[in-house]
PDB file of N, CA and C in Angstrom:
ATOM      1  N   UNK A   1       0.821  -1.200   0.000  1.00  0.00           N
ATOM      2  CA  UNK A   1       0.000   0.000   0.000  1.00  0.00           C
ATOM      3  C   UNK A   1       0.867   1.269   0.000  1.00  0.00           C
ATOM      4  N   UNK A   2       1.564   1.222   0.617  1.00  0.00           N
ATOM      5  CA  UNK A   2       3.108   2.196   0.291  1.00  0.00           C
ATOM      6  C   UNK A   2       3.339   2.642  -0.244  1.00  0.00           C
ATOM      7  N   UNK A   3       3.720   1.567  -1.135  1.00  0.00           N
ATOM      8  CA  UNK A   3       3.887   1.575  -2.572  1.00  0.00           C
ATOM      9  C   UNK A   3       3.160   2.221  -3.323  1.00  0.00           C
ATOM     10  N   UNK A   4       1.979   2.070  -3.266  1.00  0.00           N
ATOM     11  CA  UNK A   4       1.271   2.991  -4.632  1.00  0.00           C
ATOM     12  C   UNK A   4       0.601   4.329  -3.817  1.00  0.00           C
ATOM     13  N   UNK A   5       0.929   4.440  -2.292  1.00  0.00           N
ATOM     14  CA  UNK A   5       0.638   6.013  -2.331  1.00  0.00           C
ATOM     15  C   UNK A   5       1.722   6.824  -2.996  1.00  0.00           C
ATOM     16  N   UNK A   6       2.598   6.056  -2.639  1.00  0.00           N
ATOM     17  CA  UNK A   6       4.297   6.939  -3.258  1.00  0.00           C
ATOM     18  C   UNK A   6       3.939   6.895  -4.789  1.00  0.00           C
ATOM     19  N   UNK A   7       3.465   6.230  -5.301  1.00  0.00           N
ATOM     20  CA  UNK A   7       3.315   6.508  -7.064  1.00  0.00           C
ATOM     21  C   UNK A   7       2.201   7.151  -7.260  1.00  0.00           C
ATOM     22  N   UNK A   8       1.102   7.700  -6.991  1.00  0.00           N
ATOM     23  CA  UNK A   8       0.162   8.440  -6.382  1.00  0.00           C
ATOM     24  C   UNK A   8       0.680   9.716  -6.348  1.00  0.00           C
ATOM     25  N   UNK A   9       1.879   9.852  -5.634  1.00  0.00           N
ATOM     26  CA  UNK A   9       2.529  11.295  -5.340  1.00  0.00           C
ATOM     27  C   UNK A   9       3.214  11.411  -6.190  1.00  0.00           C
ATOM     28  N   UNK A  10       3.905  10.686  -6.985  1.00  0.00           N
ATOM     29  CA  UNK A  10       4.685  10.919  -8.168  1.00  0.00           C
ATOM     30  C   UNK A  10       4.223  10.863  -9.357  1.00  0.00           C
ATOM     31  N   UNK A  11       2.866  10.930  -9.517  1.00  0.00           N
ATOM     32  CA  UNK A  11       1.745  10.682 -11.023  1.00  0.00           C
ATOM     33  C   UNK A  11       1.376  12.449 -10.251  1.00  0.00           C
ATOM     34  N   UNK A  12       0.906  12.615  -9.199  1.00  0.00           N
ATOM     35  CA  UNK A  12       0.707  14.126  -8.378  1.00  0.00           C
ATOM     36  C   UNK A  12       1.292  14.847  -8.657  1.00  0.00           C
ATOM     37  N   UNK A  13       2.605  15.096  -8.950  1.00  0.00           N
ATOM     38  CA  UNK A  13       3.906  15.709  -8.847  1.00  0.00           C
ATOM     39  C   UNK A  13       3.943  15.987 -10.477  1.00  0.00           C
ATOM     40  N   UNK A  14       4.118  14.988 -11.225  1.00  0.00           N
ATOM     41  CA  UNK A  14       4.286  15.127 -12.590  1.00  0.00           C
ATOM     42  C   UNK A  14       3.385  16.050 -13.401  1.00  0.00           C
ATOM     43  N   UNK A  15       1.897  16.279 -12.945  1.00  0.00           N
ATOM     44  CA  UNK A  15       0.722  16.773 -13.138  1.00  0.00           C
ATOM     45  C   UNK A  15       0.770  18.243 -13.059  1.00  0.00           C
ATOM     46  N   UNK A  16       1.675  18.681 -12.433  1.00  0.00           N
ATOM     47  CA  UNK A  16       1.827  20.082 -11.292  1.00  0.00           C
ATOM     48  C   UNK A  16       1.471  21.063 -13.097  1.00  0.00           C
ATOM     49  N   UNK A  17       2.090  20.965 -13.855  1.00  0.00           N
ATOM     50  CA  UNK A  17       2.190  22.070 -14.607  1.00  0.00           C
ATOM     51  C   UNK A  17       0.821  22.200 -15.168  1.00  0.00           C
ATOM     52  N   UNK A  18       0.198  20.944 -15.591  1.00  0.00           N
ATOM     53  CA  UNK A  18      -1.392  20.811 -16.248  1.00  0.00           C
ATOM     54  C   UNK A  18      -2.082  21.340 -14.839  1.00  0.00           C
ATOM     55  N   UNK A  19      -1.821  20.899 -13.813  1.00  0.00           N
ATOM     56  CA  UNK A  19      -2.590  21.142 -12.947  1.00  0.00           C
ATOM     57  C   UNK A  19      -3.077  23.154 -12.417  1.00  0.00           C
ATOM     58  N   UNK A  20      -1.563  23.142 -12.664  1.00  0.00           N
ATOM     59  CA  UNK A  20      -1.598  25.074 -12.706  1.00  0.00           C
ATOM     60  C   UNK A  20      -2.539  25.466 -13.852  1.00  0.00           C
ATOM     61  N   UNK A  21      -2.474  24.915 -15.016  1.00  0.00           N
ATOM     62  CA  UNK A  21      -3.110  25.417 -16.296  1.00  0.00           C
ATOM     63  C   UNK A  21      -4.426  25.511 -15.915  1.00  0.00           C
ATOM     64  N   UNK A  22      -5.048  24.311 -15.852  1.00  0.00           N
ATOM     65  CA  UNK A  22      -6.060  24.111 -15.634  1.00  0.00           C
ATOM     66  C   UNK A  22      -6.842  25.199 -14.390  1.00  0.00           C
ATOM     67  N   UNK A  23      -6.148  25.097 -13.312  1.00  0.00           N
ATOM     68  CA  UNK A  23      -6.373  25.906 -12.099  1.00  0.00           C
ATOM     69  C   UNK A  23      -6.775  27.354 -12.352  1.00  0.00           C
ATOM     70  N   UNK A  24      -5.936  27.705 -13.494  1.00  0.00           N
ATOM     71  CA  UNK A  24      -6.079  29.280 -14.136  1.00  0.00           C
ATOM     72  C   UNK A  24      -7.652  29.416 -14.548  1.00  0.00           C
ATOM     73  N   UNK A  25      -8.372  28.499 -15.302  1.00  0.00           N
ATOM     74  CA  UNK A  25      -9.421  28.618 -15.979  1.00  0.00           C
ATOM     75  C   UNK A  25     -10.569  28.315 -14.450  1.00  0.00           C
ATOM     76  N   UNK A  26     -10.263  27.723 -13.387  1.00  0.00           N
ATOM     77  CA  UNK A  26     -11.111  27.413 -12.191  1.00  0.00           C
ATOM     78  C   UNK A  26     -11.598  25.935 -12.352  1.00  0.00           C
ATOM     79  N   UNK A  27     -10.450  25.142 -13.045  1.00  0.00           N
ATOM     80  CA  UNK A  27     -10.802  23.728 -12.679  1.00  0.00           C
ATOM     81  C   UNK A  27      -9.762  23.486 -11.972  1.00  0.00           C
ATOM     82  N   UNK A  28      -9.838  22.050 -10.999  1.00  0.00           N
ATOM     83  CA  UNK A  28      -9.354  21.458 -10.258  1.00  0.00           C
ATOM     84  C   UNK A  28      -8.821  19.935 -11.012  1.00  0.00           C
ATOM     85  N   UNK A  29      -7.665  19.421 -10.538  1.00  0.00           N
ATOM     86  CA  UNK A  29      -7.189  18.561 -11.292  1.00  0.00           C
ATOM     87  C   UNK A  29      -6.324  17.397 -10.071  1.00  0.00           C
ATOM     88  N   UNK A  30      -7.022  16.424  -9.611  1.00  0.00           N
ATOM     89  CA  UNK A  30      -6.656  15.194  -8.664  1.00  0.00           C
ATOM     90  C   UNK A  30      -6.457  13.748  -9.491  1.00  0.00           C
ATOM     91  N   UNK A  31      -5.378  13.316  -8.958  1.00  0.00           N
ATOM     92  CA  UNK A  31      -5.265  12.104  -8.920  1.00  0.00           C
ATOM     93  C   UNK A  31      -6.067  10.577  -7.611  1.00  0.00           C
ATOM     94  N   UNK A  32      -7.327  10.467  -8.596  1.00  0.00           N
ATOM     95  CA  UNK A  32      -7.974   9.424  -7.771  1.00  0.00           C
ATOM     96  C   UNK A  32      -7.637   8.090  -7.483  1.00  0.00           C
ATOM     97  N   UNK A  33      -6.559   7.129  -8.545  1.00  0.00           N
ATOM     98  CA  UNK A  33      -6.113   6.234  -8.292  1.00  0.00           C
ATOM     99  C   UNK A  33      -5.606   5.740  -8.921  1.00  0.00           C
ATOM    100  N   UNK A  34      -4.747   4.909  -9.190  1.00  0.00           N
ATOM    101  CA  UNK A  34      -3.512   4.760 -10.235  1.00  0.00           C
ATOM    102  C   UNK A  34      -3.924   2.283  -9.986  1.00  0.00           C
ATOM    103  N   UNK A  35      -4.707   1.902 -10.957  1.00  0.00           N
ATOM    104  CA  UNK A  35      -5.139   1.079 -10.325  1.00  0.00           C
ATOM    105  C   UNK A  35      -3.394  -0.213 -10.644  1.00  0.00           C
ATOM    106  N   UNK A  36      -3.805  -1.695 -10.400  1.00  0.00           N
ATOM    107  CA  UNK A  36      -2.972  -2.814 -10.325  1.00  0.00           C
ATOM    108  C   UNK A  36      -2.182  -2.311 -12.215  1.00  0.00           C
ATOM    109  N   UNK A  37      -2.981  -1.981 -13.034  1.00  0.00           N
ATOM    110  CA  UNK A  37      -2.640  -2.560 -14.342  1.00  0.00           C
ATOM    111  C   UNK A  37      -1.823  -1.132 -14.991  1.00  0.00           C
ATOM    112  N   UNK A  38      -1.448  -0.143 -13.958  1.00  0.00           N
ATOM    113  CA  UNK A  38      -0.862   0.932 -14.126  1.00  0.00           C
ATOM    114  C   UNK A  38      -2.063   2.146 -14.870  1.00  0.00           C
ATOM    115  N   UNK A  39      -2.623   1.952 -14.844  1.00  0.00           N
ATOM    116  CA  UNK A  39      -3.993   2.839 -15.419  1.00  0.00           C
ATOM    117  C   UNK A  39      -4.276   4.009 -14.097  1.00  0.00           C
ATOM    118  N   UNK A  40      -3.917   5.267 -14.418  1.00  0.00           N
ATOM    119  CA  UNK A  40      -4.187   6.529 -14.025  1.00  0.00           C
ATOM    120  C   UNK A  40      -5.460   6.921 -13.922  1.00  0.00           C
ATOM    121  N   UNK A  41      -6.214   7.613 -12.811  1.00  0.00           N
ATOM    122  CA  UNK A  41      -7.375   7.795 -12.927  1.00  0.00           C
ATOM    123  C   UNK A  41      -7.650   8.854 -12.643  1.00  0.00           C
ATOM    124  N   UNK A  42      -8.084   9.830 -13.291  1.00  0.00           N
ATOM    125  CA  UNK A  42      -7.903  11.513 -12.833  1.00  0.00           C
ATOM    126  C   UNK A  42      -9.014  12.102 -12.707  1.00  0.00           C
ATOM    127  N   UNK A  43      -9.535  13.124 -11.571  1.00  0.00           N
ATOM    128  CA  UNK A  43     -10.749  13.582 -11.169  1.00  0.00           C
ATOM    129  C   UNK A  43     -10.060  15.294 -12.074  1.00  0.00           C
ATOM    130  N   UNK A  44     -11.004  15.434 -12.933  1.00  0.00           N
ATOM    131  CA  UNK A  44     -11.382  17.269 -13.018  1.00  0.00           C
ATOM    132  C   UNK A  44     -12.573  17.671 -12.656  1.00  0.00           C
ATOM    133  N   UNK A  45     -12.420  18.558 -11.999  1.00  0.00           N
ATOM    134  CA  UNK A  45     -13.330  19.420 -10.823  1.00  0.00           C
ATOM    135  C   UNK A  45     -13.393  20.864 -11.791  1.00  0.00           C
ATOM    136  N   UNK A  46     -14.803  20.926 -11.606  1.00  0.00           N
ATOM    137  CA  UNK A  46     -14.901  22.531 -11.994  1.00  0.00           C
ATOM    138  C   UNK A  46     -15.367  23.563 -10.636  1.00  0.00           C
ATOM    139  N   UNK A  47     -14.543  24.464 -10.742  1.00  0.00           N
ATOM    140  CA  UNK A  47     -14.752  25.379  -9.328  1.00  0.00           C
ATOM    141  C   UNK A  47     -16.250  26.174  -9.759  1.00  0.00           C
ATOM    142  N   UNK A  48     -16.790  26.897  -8.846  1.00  0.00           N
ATOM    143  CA  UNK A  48     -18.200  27.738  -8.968  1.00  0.00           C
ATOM    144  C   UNK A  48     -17.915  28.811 -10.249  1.00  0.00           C
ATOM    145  N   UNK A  49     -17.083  29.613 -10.224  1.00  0.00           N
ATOM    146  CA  UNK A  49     -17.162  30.185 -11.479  1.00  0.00           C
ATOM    147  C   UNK A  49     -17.048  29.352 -13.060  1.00  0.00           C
ATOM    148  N   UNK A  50     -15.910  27.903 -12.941  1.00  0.00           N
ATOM    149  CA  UNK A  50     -16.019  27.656 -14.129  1.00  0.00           C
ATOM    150  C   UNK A  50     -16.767  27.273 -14.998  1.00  0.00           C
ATOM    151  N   UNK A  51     -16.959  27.572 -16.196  1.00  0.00           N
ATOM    152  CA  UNK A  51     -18.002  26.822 -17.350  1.00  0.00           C
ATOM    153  C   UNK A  51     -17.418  25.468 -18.133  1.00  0.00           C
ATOM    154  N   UNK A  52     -18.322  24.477 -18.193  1.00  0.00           N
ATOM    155  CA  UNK A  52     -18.204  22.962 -18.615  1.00  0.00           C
ATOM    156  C   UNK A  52     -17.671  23.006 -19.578  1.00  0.00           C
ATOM    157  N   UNK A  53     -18.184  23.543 -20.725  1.00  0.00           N
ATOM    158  CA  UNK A  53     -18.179  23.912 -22.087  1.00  0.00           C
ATOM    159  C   UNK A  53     -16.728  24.594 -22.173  1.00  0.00           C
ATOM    160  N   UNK A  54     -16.139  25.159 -21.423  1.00  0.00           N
ATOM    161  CA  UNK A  54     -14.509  25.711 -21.218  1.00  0.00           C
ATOM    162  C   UNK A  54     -13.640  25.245 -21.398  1.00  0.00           C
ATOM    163  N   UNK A  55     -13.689  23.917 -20.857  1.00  0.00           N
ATOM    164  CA  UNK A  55     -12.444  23.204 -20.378  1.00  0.00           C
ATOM    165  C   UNK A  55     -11.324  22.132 -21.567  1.00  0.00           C
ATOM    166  N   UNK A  56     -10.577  21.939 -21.848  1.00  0.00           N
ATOM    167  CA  UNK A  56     -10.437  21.807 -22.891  1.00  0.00           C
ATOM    168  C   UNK A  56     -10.939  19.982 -23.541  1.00  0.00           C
ATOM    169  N   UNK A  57     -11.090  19.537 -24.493  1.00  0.00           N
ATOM    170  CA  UNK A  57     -11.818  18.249 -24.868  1.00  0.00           C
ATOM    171  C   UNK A  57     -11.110  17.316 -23.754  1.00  0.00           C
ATOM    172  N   UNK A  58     -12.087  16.044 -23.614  1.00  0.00           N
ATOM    173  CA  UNK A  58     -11.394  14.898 -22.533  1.00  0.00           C
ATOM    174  C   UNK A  58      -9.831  14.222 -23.546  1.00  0.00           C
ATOM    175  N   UNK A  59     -10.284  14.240 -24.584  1.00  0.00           N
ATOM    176  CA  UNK A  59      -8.912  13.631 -25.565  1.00  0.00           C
ATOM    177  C   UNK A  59      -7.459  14.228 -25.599  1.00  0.00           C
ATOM    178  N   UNK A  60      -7.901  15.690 -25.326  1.00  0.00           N
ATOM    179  CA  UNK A  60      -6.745  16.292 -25.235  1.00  0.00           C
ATOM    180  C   UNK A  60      -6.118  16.738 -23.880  1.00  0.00           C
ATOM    181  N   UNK A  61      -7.331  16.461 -22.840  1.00  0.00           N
ATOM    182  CA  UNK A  61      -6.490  16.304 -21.666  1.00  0.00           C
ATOM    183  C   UNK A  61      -5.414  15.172 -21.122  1.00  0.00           C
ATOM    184  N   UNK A  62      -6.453  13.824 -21.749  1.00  0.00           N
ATOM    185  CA  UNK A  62      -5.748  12.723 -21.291  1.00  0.00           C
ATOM    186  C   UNK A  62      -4.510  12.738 -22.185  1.00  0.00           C
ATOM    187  N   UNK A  63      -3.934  13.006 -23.225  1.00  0.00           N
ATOM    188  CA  UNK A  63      -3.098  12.966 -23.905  1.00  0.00           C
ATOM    189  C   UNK A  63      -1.747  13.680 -23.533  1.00  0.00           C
ATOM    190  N   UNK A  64      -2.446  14.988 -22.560  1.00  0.00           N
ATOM    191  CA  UNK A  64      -1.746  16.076 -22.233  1.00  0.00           C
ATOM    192  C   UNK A  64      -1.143  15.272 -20.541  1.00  0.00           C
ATOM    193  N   UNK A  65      -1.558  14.368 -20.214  1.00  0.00           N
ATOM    194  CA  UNK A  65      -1.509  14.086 -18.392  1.00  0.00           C
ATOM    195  C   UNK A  65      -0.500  12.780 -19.270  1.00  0.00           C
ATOM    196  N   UNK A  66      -0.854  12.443 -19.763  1.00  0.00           N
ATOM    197  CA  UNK A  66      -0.011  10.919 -20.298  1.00  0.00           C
ATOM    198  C   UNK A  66       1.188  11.629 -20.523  1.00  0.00           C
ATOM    199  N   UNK A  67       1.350  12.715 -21.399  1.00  0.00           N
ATOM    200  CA  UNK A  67       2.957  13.058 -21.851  1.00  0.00           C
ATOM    201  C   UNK A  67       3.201  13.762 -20.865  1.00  0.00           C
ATOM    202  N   UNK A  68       2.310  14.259 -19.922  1.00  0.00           N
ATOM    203  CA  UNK A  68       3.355  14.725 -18.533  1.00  0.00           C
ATOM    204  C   UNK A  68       3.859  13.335 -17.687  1.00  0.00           C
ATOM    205  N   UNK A  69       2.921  12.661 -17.442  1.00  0.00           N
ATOM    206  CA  UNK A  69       3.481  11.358 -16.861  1.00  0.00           C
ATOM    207  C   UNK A  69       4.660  10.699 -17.165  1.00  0.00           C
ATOM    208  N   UNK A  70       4.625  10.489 -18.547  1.00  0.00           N
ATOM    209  CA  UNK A  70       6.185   9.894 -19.014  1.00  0.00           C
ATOM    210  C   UNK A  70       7.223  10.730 -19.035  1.00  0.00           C
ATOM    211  N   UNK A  71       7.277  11.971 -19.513  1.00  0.00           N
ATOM    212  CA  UNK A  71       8.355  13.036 -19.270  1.00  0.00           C
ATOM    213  C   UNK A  71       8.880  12.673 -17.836  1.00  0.00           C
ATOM    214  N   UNK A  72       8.179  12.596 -17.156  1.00  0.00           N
ATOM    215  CA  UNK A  72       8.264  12.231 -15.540  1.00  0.00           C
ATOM    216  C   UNK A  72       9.262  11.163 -15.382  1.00  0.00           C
ATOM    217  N   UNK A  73       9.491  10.706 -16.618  1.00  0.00           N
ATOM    218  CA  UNK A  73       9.896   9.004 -16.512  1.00  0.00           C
ATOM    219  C   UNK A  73       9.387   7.628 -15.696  1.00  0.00           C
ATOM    220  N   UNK A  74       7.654   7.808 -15.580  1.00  0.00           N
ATOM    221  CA  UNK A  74       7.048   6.906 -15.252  1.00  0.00           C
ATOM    222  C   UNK A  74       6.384   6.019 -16.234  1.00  0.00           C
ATOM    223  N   UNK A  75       6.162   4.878 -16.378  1.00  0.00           N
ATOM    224  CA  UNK A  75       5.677   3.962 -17.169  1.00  0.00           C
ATOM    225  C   UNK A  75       4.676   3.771 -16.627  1.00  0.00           C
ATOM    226  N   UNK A  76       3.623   4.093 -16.895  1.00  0.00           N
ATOM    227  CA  UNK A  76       1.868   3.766 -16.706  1.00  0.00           C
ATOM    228  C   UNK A  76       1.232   3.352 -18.330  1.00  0.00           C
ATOM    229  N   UNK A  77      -0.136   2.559 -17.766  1.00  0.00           N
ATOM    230  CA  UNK A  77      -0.353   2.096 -18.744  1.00  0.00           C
ATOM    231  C   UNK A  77      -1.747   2.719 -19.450  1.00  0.00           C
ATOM    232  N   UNK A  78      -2.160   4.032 -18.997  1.00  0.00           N
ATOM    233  CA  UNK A  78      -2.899   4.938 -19.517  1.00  0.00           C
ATOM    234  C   UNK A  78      -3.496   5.726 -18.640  1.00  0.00           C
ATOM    235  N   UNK A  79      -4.375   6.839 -19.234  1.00  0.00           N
ATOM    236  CA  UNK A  79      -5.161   7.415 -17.963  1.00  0.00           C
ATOM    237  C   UNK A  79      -6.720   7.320 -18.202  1.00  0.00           C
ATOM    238  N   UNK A  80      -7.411   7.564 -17.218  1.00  0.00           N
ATOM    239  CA  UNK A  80      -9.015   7.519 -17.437  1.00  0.00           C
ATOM    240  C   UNK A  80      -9.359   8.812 -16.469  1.00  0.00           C
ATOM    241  N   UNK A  81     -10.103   9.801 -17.350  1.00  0.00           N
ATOM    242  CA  UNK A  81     -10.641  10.827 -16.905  1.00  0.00           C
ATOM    243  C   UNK A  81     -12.236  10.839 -16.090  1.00  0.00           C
ATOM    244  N   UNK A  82     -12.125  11.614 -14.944  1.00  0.00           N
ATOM    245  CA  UNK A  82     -13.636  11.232 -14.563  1.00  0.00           C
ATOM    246  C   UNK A  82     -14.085  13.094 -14.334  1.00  0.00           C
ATOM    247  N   UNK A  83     -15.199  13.565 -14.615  1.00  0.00           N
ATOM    248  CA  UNK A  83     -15.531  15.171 -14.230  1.00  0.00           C
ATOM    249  C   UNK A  83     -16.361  14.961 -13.638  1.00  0.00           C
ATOM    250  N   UNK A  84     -16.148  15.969 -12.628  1.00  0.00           N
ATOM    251  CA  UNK A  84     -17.075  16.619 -11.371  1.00  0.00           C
ATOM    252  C   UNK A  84     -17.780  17.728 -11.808  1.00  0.00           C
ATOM    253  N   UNK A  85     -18.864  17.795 -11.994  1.00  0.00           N
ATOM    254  CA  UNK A  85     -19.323  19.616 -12.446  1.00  0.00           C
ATOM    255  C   UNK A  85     -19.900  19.840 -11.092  1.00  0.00           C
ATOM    256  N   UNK A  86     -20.344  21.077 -10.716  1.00  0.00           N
ATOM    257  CA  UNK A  86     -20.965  21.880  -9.433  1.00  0.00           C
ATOM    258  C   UNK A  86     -22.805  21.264 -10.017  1.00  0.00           C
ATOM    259  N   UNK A  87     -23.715  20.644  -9.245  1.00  0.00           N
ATOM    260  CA  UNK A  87     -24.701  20.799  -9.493  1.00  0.00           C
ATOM    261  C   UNK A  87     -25.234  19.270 -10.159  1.00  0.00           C
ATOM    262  N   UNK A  88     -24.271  18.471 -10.587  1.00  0.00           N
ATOM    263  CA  UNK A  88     -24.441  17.742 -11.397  1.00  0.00           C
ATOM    264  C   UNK A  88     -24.476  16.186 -10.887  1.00  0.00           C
TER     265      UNK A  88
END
């Protein structure tokens, strides 16, 4: 269990720059769980001001968290996006 909080923090860590981006527009950007088969699982949160319709497509986020991940020099075996809207 250790073990994958520490990779948890280092899929966390790698994220930091998307995570600022994102933050700018008033979304929120968490790592929910990184499961057995290396598969990333990422919560975006929209804060009270942001709009749904804003944020940029799910294809190009996950694409954008994957090439931060490996830059990172982590080997995962993809990510899966999940959104939170306010209300929803």
């Amino acid at each position: 269990m250790q073990m994958m909080s520490s990779l948890i923090a280092e899929v966390d860590a790698a994220l930091g720059g998307l995570r600022t981006a994102l933050e700018a527009g008033g979304y929120g950007l968490s790592v929910d769980d990184v499961q057995p088969d290396g598969t990333v699982q990422l919560a975006v949160t929209a804060g009270s001001e942001a709009c749904e319709e804003c944020v940029m497509p799910d294809d190009m986020l996950v694409l954008m968290a994957e090439r931060a991940i490996s830059e990172r020099g982590l080997a995962l075996g993809g990510v899966q996006l999940r959104k939170d809207w306010p209300g929803k």
